[in-house]
N, C-alpha and C. Protein backbone atom coordinates (compact mmCIF):
# COMPACT_ATOMS: atom_id res chain seq x y z
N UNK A 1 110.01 83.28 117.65
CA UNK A 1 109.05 83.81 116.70
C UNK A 1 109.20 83.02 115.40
N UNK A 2 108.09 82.66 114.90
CA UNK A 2 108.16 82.19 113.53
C UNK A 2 107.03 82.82 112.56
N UNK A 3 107.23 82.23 111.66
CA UNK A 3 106.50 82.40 110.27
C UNK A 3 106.54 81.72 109.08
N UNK A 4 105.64 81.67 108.06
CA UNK A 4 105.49 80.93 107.06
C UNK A 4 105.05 81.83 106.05
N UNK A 5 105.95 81.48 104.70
CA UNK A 5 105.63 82.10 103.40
C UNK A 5 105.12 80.71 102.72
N UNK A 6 103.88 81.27 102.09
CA UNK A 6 103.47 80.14 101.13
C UNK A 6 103.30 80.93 98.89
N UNK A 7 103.48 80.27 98.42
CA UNK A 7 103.70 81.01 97.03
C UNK A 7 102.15 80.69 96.62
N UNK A 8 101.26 81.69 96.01
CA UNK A 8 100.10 81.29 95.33
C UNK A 8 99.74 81.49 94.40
N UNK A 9 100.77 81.16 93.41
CA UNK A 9 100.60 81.32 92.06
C UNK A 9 101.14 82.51 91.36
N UNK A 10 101.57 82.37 90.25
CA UNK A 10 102.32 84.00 89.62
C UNK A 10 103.38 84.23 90.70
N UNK A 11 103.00 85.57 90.75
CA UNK A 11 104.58 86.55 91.11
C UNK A 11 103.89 86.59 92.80
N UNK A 12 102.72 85.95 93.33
CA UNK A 12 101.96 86.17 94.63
C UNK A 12 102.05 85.22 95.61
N UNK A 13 102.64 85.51 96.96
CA UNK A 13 103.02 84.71 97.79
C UNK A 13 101.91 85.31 99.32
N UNK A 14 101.79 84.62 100.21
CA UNK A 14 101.01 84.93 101.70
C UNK A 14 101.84 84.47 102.46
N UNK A 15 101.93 85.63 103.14
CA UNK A 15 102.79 85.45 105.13
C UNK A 15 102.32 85.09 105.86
N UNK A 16 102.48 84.25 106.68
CA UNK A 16 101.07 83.79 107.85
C UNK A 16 102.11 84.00 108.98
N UNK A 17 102.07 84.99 109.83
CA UNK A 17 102.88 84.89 110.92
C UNK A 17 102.06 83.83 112.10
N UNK A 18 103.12 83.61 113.39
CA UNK A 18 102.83 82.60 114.15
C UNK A 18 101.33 82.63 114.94
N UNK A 19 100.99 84.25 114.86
CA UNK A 19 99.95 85.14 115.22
C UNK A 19 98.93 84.68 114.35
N UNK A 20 98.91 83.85 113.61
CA UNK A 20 97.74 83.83 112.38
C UNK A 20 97.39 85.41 111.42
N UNK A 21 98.18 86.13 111.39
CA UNK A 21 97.79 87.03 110.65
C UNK A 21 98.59 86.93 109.01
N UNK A 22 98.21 87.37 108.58
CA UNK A 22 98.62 87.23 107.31
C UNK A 22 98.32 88.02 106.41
N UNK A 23 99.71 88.46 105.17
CA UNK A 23 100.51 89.37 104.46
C UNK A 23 100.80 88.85 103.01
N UNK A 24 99.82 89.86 102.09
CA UNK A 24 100.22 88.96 100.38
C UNK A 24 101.46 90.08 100.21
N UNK A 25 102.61 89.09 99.66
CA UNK A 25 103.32 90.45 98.61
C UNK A 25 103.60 89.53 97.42
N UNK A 26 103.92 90.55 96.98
CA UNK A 26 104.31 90.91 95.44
C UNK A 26 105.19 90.44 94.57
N UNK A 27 105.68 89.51 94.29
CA UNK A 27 107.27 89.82 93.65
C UNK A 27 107.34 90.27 92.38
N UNK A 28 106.09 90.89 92.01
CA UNK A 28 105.93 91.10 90.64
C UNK A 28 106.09 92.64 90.58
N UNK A 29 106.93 93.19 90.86
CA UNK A 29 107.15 94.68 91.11
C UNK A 29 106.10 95.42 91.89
N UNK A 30 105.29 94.73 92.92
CA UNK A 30 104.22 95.46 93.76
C UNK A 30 102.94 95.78 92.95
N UNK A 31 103.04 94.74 91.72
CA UNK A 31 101.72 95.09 90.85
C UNK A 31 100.10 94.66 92.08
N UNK A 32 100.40 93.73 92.44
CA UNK A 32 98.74 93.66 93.33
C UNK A 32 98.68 93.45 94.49
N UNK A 33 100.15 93.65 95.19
CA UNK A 33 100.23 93.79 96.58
C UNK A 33 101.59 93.92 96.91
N UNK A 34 102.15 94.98 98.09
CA UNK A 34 103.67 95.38 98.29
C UNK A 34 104.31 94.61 97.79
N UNK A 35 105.71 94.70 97.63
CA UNK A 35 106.76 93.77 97.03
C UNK A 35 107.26 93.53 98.67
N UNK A 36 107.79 92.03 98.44
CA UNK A 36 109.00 91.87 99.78
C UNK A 36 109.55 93.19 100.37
N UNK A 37 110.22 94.05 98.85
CA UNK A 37 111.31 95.53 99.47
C UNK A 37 110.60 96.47 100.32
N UNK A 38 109.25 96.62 99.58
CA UNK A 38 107.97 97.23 100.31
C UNK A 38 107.82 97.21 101.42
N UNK A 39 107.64 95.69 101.76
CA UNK A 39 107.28 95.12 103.31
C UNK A 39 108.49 95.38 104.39
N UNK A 40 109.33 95.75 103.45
CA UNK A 40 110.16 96.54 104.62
C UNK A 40 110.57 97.35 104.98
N UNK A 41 110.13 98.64 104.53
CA UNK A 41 109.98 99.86 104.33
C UNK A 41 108.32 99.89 105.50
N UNK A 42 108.11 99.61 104.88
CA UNK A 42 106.70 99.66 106.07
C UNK A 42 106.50 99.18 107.56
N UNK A 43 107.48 97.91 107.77
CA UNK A 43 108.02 97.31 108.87
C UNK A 43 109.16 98.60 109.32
N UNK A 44 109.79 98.86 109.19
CA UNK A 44 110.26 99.72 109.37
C UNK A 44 109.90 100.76 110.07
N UNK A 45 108.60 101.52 109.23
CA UNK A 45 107.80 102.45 109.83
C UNK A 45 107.02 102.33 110.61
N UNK A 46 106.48 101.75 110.48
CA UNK A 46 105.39 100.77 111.51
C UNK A 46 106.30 100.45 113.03
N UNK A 47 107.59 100.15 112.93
CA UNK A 47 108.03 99.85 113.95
C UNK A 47 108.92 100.70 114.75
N UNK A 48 109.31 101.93 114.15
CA UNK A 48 109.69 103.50 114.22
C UNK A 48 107.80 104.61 114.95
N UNK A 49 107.40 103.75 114.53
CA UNK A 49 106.09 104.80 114.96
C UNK A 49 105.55 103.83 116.40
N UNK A 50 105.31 102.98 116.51
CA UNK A 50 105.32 102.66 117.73
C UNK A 50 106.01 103.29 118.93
N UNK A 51 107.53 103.38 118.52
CA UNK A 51 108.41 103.29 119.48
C UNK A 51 107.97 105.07 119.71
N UNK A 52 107.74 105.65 118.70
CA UNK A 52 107.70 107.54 118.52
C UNK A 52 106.07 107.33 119.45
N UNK A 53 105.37 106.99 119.31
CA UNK A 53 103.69 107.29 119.47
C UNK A 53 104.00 107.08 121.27
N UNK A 54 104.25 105.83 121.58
CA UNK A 54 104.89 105.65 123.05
C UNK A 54 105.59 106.29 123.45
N UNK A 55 106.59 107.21 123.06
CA UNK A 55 107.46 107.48 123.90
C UNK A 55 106.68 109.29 123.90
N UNK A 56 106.37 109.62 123.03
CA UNK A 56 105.55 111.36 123.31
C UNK A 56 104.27 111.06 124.24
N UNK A 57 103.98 109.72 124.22
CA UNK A 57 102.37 109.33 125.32
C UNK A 57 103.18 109.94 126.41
N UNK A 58 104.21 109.10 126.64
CA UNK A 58 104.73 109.06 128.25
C UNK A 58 104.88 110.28 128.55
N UNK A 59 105.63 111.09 127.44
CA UNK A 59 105.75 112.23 127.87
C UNK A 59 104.63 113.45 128.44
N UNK A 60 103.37 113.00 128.03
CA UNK A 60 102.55 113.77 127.81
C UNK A 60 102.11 114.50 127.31
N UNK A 61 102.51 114.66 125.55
CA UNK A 61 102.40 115.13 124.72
C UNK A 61 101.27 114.92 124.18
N UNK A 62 100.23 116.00 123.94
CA UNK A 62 98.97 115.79 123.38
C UNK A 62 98.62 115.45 122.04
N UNK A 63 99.14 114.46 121.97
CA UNK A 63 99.25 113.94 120.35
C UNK A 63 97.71 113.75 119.83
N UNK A 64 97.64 113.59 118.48
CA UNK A 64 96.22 112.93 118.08
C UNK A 64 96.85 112.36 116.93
N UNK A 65 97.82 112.51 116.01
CA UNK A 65 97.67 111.71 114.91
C UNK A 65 99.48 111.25 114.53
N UNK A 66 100.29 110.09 114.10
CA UNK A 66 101.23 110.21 113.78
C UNK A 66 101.35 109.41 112.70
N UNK A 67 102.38 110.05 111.60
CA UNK A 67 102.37 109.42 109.94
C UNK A 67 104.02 109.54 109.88
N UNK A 68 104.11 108.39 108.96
CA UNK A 68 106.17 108.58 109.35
C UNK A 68 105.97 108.14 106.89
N UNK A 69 106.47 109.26 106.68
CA UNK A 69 106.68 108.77 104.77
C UNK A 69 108.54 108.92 104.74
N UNK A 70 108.16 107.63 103.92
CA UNK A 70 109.43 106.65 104.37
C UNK A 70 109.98 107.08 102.72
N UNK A 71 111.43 106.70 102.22
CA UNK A 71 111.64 107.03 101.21
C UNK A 71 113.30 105.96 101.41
N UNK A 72 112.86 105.19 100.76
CA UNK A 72 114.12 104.35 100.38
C UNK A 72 114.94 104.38 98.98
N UNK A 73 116.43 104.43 99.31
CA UNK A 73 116.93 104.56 97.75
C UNK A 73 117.63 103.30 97.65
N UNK A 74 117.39 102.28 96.30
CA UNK A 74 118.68 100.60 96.58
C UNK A 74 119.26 100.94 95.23
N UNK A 75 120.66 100.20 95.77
CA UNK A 75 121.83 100.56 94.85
C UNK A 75 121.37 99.73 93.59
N UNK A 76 122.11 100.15 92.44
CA UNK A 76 121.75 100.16 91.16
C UNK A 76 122.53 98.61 90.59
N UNK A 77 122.59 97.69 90.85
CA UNK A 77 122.95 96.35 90.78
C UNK A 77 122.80 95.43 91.69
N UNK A 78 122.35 93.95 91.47
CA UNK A 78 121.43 93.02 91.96
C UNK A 78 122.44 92.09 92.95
N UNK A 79 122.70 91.94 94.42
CA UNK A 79 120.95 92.61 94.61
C UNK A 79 120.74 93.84 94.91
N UNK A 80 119.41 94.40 94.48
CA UNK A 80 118.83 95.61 95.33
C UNK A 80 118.93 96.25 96.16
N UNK A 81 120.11 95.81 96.93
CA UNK A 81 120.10 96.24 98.98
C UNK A 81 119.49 98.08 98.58
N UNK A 82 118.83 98.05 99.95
CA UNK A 82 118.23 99.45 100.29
C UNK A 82 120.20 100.09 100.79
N UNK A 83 120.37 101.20 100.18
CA UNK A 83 121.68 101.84 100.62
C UNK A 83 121.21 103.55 101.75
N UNK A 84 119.89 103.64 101.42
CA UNK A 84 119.61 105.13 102.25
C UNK A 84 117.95 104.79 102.42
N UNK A 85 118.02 104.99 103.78
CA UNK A 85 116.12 105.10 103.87
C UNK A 85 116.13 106.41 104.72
N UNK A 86 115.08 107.39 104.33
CA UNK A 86 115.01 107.87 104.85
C UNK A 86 113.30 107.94 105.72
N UNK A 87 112.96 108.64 106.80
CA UNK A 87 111.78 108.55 107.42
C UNK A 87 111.49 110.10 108.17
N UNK A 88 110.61 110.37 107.26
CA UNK A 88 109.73 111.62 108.23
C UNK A 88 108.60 111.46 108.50
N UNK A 89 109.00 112.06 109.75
CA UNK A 89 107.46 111.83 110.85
C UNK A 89 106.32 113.09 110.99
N UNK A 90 105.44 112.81 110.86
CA UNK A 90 104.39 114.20 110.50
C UNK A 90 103.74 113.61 112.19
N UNK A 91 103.85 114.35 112.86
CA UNK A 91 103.41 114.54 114.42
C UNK A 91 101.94 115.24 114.19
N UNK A 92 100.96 115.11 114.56
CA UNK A 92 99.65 116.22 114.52
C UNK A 92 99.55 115.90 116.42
N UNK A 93 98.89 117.11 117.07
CA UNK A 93 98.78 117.58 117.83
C UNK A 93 98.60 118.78 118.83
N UNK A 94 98.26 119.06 119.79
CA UNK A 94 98.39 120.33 120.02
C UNK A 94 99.38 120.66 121.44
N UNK A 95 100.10 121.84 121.51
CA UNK A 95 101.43 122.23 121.80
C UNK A 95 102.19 121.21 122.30
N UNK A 96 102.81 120.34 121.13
CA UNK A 96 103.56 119.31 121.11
C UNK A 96 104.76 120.31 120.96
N UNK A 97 105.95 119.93 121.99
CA UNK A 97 106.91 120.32 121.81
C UNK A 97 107.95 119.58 121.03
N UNK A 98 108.86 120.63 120.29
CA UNK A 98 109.64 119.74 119.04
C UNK A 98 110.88 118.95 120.05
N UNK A 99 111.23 119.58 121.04
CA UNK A 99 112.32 118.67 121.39
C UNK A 99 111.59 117.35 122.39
N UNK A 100 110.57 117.01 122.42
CA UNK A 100 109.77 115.54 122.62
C UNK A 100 110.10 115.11 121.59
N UNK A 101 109.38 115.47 120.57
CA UNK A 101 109.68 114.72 119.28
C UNK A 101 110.99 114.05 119.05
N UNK A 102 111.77 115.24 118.86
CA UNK A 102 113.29 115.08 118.38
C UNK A 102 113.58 114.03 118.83
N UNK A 103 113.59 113.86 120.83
CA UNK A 103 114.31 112.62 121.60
C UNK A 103 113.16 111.65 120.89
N UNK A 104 111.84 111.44 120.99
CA UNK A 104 111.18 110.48 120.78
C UNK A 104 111.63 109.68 119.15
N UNK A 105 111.99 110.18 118.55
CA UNK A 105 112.96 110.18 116.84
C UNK A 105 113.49 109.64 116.84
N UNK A 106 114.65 110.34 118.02
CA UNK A 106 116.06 109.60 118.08
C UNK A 106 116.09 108.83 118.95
N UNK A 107 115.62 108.14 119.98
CA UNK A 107 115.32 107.14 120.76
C UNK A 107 114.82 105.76 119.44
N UNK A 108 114.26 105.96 118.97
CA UNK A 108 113.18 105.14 118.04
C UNK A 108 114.59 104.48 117.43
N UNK A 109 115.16 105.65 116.69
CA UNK A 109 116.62 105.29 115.55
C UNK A 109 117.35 104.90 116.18
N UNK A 110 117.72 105.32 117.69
CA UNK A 110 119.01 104.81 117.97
C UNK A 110 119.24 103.59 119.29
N UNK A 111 118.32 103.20 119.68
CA UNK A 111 117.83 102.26 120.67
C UNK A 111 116.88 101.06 120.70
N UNK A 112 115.61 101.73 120.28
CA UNK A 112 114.11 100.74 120.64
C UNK A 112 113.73 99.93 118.90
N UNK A 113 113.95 100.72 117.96
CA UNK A 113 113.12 100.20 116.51
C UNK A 113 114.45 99.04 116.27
N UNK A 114 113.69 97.64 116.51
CA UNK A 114 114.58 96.25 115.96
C UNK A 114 114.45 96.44 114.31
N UNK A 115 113.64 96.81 114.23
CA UNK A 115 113.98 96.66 112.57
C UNK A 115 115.32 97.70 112.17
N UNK A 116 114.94 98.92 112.68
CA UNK A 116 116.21 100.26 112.24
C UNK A 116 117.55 99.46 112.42
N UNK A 117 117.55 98.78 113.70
CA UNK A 117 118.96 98.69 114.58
C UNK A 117 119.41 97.51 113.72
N UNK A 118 119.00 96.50 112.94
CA UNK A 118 119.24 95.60 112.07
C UNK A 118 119.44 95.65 110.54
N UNK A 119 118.72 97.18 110.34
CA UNK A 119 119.28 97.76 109.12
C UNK A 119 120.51 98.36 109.17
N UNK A 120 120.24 98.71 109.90
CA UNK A 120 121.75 99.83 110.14
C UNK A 120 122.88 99.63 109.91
N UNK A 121 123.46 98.00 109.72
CA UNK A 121 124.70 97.96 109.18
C UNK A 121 124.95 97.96 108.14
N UNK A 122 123.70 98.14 107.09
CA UNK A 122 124.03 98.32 105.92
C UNK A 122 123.19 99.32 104.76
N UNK A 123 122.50 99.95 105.92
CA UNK A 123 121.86 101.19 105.59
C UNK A 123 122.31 102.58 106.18
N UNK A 124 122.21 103.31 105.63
CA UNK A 124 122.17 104.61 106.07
C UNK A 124 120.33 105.48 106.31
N UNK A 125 120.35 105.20 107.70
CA UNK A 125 119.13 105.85 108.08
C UNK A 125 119.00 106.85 108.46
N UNK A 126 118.38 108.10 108.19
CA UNK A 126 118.19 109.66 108.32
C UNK A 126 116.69 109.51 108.80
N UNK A 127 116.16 110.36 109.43
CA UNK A 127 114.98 110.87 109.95
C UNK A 127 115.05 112.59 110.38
N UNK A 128 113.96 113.27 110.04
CA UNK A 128 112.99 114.15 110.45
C UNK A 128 111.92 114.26 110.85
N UNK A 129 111.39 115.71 111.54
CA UNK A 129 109.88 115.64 111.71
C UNK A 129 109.54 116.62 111.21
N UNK A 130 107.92 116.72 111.62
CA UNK A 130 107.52 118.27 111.56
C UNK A 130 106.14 118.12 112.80
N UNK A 131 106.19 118.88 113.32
CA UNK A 131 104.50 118.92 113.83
C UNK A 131 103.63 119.64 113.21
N UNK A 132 102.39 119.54 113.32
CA UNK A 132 101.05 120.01 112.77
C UNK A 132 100.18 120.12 113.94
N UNK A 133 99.35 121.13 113.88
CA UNK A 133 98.72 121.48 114.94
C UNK A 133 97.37 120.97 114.96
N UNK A 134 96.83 120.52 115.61
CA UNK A 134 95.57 119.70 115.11
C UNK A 134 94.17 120.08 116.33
């Protein structure tokens, strides 16, 4: 897998992954598009909700909607490292059972999400859910 960062002026750089898609961030504290820290907080989630959305399909869980609000804390001298992220998952659906969820959570955290499993040695990652009935 590859990728390319190009800088475009100011504090604004573009990602062009190998996919041709492409990602502005920020380094200007997320003034006109995520910051780098951002983009990984969202990679993160993004890659925690995959692994959650697939694994309640299989189960047969009548899902319709899934939202994961992410909350990162970084230690107070440079660099920044993220020291606690946390991630809750808002499940919408109807009679979704919580212990799908739960394993589908903890499967995500403790197995399938490459991003989690690469934070993890120097993060402390917590997760919850909740369902909503939809």
């Amino acid at each position: 897998m590859k990728a390319q960062v190009k800088w475009l002026g100011e504090e604004l750089f573009m990602g062009t992954s190998e996919s041709g898609h492409t990602l502005v961030l920020d380094a200007n504290g997320g003034n006109l598009a995520p910051s780098p820290m951002e983009g990984v907080l969202i990679s993160l989630g993004g890659c925690s909700s995959v692994d959650v959305v697939s694994i309640l399909k299989k189960a047969r869980q009548n899902i319709i909607g899934c939202h994961v609000e992410i909350d990162g804390t970084r230690v107070d001298s440079v660099p920044a490292l993220f020291e606690k992220i946390h991630l809750h998952f808002v499940i919408t659906g109807t009679d979704v059972a919580a212990k799908h969820v739960e394993r589908a959570v903890s499967l995500s955290a403790d197995k399938y999400c490459s991003v989690a499993l690469m934070l993890n040695a120097k993060v402390n990652i917590t997760h919850d859910f909740e369902i909503v009935a939809g």
